[in-house]
Protein backbone atom coordinates (compact mmCIF):
# COMPACT_ATOMS: atom_id res chain seq x y z
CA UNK A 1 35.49 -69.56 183.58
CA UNK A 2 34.33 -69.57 187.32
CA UNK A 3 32.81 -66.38 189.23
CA UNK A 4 34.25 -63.05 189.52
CA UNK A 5 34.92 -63.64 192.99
CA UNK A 6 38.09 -65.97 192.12
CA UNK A 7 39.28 -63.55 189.51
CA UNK A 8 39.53 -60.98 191.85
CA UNK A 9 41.41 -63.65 194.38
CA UNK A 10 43.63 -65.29 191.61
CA UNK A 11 43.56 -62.78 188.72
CA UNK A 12 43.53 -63.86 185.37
CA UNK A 13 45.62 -63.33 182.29
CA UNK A 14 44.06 -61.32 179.38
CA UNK A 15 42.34 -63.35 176.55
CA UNK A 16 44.37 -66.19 175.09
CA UNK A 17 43.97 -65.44 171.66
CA UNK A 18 41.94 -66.33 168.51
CA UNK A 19 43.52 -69.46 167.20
CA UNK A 20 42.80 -72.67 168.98
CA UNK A 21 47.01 -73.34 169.64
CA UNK A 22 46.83 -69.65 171.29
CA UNK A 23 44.18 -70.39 173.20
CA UNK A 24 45.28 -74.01 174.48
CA UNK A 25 48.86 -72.71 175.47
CA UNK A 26 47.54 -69.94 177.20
CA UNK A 27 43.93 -71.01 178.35
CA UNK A 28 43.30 -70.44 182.28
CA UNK A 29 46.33 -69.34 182.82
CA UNK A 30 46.67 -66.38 185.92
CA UNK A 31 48.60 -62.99 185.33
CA UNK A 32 52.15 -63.49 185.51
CA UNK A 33 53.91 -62.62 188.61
CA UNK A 34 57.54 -61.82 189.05
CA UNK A 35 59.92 -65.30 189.67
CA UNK A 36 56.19 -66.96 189.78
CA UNK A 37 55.64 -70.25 187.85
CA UNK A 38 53.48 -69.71 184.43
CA UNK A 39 50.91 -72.41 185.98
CA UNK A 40 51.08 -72.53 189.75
CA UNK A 41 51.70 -76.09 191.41
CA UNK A 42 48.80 -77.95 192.78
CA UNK A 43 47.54 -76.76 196.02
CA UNK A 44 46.56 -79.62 198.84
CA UNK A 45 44.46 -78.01 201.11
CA UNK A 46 41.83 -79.45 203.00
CA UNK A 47 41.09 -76.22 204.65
CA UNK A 48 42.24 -72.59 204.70
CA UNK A 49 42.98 -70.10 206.89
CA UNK A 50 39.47 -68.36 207.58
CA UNK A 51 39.29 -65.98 210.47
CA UNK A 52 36.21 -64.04 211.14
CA UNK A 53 33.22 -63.94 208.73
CA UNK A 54 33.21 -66.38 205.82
CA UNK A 55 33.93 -64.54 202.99
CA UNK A 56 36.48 -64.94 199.19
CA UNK A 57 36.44 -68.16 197.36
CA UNK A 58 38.67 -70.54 199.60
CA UNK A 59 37.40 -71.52 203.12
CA UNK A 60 36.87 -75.88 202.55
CA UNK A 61 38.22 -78.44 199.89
CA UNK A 62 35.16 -79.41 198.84
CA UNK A 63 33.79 -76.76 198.04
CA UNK A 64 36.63 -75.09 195.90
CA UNK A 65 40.21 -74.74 195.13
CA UNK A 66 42.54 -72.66 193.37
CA UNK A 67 43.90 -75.36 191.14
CA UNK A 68 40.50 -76.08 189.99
CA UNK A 69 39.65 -72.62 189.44
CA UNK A 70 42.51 -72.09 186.97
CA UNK A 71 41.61 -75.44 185.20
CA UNK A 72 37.73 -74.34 185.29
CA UNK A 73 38.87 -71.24 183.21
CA UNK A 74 41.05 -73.25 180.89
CA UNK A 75 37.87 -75.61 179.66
CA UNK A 76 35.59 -72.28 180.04
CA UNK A 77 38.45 -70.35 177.33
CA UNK A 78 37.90 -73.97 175.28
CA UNK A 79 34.60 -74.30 175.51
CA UNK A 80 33.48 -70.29 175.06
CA UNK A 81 35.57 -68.18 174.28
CA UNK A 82 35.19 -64.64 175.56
CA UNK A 83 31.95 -65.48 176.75
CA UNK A 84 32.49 -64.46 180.59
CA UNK A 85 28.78 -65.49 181.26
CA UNK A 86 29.70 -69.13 181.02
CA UNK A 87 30.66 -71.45 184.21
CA UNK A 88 32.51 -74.47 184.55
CA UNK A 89 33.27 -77.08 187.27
CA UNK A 90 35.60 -79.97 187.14
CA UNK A 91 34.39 -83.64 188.59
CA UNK A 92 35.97 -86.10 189.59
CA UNK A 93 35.01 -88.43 186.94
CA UNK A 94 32.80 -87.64 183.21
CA UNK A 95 30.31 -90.15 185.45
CA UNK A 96 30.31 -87.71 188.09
CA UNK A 97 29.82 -84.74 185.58
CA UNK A 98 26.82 -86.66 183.64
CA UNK A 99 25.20 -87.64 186.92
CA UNK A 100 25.84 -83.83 188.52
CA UNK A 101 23.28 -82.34 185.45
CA UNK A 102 20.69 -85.66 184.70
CA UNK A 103 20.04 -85.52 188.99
CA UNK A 104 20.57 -81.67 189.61
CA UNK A 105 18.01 -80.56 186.95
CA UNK A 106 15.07 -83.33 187.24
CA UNK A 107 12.31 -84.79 189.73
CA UNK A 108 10.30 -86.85 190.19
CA UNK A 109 7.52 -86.86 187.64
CA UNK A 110 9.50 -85.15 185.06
CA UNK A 111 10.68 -86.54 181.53
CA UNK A 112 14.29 -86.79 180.25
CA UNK A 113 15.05 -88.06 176.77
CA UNK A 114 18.07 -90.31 176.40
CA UNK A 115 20.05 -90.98 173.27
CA UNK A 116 19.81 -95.08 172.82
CA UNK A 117 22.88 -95.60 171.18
CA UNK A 118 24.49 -93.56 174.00
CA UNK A 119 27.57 -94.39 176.22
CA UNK A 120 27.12 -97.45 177.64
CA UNK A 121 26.99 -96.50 181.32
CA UNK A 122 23.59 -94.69 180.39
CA UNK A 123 21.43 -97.94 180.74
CA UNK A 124 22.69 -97.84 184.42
CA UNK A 125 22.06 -94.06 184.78
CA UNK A 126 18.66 -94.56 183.26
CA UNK A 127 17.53 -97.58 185.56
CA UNK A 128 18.22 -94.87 188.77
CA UNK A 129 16.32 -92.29 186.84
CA UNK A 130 13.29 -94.85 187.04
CA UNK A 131 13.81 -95.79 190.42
CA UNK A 132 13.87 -92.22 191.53
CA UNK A 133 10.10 -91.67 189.69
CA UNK A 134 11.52 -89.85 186.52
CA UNK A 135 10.27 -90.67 183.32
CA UNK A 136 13.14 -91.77 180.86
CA UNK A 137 12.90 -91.84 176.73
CA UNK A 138 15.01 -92.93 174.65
CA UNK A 139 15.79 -92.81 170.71
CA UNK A 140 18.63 -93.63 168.53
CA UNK A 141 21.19 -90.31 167.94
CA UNK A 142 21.18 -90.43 164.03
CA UNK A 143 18.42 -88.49 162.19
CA UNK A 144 17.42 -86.47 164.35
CA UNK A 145 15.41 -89.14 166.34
CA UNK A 146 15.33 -87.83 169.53
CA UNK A 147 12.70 -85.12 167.93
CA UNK A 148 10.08 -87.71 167.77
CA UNK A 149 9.74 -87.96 171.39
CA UNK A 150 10.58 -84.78 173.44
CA UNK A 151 7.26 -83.64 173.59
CA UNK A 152 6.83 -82.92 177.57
CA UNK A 153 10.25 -84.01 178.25
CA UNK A 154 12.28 -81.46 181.06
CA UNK A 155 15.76 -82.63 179.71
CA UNK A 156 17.20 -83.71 176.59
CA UNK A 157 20.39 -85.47 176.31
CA UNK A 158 22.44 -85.31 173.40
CA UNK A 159 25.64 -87.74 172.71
CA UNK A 160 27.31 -86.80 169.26
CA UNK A 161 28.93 -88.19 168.26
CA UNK A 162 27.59 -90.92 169.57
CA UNK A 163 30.27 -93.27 171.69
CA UNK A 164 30.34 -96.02 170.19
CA UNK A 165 28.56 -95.95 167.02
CA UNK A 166 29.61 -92.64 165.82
CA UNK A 167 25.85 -90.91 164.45
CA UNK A 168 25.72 -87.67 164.86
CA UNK A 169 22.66 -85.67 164.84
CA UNK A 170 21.75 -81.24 164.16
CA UNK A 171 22.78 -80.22 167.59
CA UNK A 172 21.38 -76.50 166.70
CA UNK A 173 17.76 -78.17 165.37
CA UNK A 174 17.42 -80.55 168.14
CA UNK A 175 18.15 -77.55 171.30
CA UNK A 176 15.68 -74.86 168.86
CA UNK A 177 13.30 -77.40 169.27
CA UNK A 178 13.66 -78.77 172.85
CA UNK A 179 13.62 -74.92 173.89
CA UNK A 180 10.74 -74.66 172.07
CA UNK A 181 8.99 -77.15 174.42
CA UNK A 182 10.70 -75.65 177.62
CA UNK A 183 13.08 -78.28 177.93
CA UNK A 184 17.03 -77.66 179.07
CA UNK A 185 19.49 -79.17 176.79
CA UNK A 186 22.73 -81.28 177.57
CA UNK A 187 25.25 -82.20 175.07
CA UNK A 188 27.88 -84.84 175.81
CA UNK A 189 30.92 -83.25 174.46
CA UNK A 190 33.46 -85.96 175.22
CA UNK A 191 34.45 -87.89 171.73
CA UNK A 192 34.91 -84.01 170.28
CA UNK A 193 36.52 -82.10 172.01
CA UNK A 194 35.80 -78.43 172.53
CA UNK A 195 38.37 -77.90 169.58
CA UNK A 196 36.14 -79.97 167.68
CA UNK A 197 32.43 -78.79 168.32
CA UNK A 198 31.48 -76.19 171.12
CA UNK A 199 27.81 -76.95 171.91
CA UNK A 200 27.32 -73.41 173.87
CA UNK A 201 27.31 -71.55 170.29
CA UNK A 202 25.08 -74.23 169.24
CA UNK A 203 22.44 -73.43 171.66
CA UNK A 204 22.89 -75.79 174.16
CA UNK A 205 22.46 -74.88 178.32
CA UNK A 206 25.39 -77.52 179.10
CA UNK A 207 28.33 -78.87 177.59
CA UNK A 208 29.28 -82.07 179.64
CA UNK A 209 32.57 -84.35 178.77
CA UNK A 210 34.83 -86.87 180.11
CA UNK A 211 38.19 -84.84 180.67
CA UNK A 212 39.41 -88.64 180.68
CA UNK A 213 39.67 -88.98 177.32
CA UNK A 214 41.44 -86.48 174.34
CA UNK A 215 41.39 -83.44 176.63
CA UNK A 216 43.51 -84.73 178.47
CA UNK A 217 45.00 -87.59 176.10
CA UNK A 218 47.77 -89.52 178.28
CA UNK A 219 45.45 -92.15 179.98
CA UNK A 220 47.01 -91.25 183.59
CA UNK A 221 44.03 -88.97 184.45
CA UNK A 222 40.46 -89.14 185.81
CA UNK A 223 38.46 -85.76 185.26
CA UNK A 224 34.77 -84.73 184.27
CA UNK A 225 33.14 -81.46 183.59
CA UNK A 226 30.06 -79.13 182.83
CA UNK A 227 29.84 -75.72 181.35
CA UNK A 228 27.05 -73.74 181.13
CA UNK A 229 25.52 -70.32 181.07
CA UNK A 230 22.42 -70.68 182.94
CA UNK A 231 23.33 -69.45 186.44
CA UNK A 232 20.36 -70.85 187.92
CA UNK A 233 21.15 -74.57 186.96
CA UNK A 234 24.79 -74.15 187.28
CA UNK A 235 24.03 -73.55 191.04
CA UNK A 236 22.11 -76.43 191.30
CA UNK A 237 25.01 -78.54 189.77
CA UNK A 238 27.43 -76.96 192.07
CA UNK A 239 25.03 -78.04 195.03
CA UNK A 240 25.05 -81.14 193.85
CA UNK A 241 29.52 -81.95 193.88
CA UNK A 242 29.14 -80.06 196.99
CA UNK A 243 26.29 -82.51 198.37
CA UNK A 244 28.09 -85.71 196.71
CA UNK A 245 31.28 -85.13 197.14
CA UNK A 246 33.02 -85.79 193.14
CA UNK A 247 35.52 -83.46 193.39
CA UNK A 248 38.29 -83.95 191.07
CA UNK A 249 41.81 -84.36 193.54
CA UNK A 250 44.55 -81.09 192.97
CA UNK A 251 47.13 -83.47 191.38
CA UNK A 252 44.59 -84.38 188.67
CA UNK A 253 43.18 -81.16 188.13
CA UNK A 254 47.01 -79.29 187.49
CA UNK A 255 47.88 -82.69 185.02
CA UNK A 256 44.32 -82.09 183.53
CA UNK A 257 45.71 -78.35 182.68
CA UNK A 258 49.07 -79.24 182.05
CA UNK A 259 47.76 -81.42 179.22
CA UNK A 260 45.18 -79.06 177.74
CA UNK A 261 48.74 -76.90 176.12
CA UNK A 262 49.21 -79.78 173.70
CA UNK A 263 45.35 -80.71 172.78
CA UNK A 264 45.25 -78.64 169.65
CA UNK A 265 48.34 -80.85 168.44
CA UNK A 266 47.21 -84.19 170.07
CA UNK A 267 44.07 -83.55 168.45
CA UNK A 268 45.26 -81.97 165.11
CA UNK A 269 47.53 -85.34 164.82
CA UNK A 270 45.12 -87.78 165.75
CA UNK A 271 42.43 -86.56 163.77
CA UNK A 272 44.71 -86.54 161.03
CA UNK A 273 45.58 -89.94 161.59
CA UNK A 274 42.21 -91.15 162.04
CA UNK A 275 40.54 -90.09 158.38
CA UNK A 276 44.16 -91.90 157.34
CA UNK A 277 43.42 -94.82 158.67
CA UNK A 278 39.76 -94.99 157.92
CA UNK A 279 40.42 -94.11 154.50
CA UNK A 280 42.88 -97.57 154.84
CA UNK A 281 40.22 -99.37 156.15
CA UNK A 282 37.55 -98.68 154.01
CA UNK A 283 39.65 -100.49 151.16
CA UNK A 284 39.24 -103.77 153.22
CA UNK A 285 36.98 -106.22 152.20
CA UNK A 286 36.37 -108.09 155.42
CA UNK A 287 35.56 -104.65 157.23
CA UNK A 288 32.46 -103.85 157.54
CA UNK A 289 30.29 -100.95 158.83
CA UNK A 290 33.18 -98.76 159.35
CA UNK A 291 32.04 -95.60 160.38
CA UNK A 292 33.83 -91.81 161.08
CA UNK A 293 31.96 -88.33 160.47
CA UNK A 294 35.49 -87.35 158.63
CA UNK A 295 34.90 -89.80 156.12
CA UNK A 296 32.80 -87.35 152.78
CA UNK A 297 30.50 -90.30 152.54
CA UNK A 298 30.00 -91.32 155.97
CA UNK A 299 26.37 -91.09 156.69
CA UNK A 300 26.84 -88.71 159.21
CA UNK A 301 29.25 -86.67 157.24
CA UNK A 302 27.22 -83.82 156.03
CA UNK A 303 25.46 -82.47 159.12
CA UNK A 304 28.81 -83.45 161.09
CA UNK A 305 30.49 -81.06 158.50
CA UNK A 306 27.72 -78.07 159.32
CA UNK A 307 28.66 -78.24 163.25
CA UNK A 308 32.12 -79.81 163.55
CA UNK A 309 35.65 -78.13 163.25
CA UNK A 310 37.42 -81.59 164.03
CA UNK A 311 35.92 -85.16 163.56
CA UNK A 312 37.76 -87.03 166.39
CA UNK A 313 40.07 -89.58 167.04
CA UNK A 314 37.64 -92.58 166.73
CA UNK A 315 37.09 -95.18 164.18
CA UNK A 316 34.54 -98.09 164.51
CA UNK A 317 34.21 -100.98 162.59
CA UNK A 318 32.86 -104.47 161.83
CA UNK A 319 34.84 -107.86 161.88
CA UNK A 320 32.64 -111.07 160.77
CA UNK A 321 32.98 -112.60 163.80
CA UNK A 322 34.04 -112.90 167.58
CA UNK A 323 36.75 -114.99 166.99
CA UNK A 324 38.15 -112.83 164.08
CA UNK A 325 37.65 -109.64 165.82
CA UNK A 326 39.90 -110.85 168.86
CA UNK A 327 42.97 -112.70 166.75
CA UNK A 328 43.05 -108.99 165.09
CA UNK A 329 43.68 -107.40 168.12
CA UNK A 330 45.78 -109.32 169.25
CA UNK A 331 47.77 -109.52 166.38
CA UNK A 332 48.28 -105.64 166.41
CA UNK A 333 51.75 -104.50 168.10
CA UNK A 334 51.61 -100.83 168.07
CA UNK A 335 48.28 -100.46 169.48
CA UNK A 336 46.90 -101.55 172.74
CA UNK A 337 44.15 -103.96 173.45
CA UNK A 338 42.23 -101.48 175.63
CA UNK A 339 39.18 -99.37 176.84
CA UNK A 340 38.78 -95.99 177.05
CA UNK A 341 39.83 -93.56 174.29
CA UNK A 342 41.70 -89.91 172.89
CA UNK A 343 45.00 -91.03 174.10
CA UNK A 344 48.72 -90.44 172.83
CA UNK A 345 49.00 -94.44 171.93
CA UNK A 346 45.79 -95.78 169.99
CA UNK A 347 43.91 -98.40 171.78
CA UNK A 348 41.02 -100.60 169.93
CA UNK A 349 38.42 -103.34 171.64
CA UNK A 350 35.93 -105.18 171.08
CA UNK A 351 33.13 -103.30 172.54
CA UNK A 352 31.02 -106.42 172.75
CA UNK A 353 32.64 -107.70 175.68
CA UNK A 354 31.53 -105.07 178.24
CA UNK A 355 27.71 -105.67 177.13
CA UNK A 356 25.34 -102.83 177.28
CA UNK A 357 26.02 -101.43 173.77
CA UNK A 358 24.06 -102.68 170.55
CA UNK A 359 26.63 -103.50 168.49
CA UNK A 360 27.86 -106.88 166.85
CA UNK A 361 30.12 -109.37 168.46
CA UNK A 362 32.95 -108.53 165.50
CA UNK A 363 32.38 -104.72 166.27
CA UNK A 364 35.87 -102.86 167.15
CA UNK A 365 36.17 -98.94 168.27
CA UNK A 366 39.50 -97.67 167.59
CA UNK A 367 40.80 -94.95 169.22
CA UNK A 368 43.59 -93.40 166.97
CA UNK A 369 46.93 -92.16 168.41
CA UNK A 370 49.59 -89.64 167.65
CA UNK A 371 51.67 -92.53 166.15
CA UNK A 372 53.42 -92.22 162.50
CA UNK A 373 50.48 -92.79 160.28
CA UNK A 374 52.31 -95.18 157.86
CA UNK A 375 53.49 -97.07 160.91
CA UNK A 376 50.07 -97.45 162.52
CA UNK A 377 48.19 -97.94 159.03
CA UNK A 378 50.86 -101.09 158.53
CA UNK A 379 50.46 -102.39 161.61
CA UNK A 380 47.03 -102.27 160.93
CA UNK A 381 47.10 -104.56 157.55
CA UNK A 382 49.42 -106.72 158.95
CA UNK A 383 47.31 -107.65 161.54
CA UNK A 384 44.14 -108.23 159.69
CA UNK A 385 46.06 -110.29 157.67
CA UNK A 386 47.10 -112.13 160.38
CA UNK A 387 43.73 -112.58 161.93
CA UNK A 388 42.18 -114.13 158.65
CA UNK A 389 40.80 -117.79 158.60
């Protein structure tokens, strides 16, 4: 959902439907034209032809493009539907989106509130925060924690569920209360998925993801994104791609959109796959601290349930050690020792190895494909067999 201006330079098709398959299929897609592809090819363009006064959408490549615009509308139909007050721009990376809102929206002397179980680029993020003069908190995503310390705070950043521990926390009680304090609210959307939560009807003033991971689910693409409905602090993250430059390329954005049409059975699949395997897993004696919101008594199951229409593709667990953790992956045959997750083929690591997340040295987050469940949950066994001492 971008600005009228590029509906009235593009057009747009009428709403996409009710149902989240509808919508997918259909989402950003422009009114049909006579012997006119359904979804328009990329357009490479630098520049365009501008005679005379500056004026429509389309003058520089930085600023905008048509194949983002479509693809803005897409995530905007995803993340909002038939709310035509909402705004979205596409990064180049879910980096660049997280950076565009965190240094867009605060100053020096101000206060943001991290989640410390977060992604584990946020340590990084935080540590230029500090340099910069802004005060950073931090508490842990489950119960509700960041509460106890968003008194004063400008910004509050949510991550739930959290990547890669998997709390989640009230999204609706913790923006009622940050608004109540004056401060703007971020969610990190990435692990569900607009089909599975949509933090806008939960209160939130942006939704921020990694289009890197389920939305666009093949592993081949690089993409980040915010949506929001406060037009002030949209333009201010739109200054800021303009000013740094993280524009997503036109190839990426038209494979980002391309892929959206299958997320509601990508997701539906892997989802279904996921509570499958955890269900497996759970029966396991040498796993421990397995975790997914799916799971009925999964700690965070209950206020996941309240909030969340899909529980993800993600399962984390516990092996006893190093060692064992690594013969298990790389006894596994269908699935791919690898980071990054919400592909098509299921990937698991041992998150230890890239440092900067709390976890144990045996802990594994594994990101469930589309595979044939009884294919992937016998791989699975087989190679925890395999990886015992």
């Amino acid at each position: 959902m971008s600005d009228a201006g590029k509906g009235d330079e593009i057009g747009r098709a009428g709403s996409p439907g009710t149902g989240d398959g509808t919508r997918a299929v259909r989402a950003g897609l422009p009114e049909p034209v006579k012997h006119e592809p359904a979804l328009p090819g990329p357009v490479f363009a630098a520049h365009f032809h501008l005679p005379g006064e500056v004026t429509g959408p389309y003058g520089y490549g930085r600023d905008d493009n048509p194949t983002w615009t479509l693809l803005e509308r897409a995530i905007g139909d995803l993340e909002a539907p038939g709310q035509d007050d909402v705004e979205t721009l596409v990064f180049a990376s879910g980096m660049a989106a997280v950076s565009s809102v965190l240094f867009s929206q605060l100053r020096a002397g101000e206060t943001v509130v991290l989640p410390e179980d977060g992604y584990q680029a946020l340590p990084l993020v935080r540590a230029q925060l500090e340099a910069y003069g802004i005060e950073v908190r931090t508490a842990p995503t489950g119960n509700d924690a960041q509460l106890d310390v968003l008194d004063g705070a400008k910004l509050l950043w949510i991550e739930s569920p959290s990547n890669p521990g998997l709390d989640v926390c009230d999204i609706r009680r913790l923006v009622e209360a940050a608004h109540a304090r004056g401060a703007l609210v971020a969610v990190d959307n990435t692990l569900a998925t607009p089909l599975g939560q949509r933090p806008l009807e939960l209160g939130a003033d942006f939704s921020v993801a990694s289009g890197t991971k389920q939305l666009t689910g093949h592993g081949d693409v690089l993409l980040g994104y915010v949506a929001g409905r406060r037009a002030e602090a949209m333009a201010a993250v739109r200054r800021w791609r303009k000013i740094v430059g993280a524009i997503a390329g036109p190839m990426e954005a038209w494979l980002a959109h391309r892929s959206i049409a299958t997320l509601h059975l990508r997701a539906d699949r892997q989802n279904a796959n996921a509570l499958v395997l955890a269900e497996t897993l759970r029966e396991r004696p040498e796993v421990t601290g397995l975790r997914y919101p799916g799971l009925p008594d999964d700690p965070s199951h209950k206020v996941a349930s309240r909030q969340m229409r899909r529980y993800g593709c993600v399962v984390s667990f516990t092996l006893a050690t190093r060692a064992r953790a690594d013969r298990f992956l790389d006894a596994l045959r269908l699935v791919d020792d690898a980071t990054s997750f919400g592909g098509v083929r299921s990937t698991a690591e041992r998150r230890g190895r890239w440092g900067g997340d709390a976890v144990a040295e045996g802990f594994i987050r594994f990101s469930v494909g589309a595979e044939d469940p009884e294919d992937l949950v016998a791989d699975v066994l087989r190679a925890l067999d395999a990886s015992a001492p």
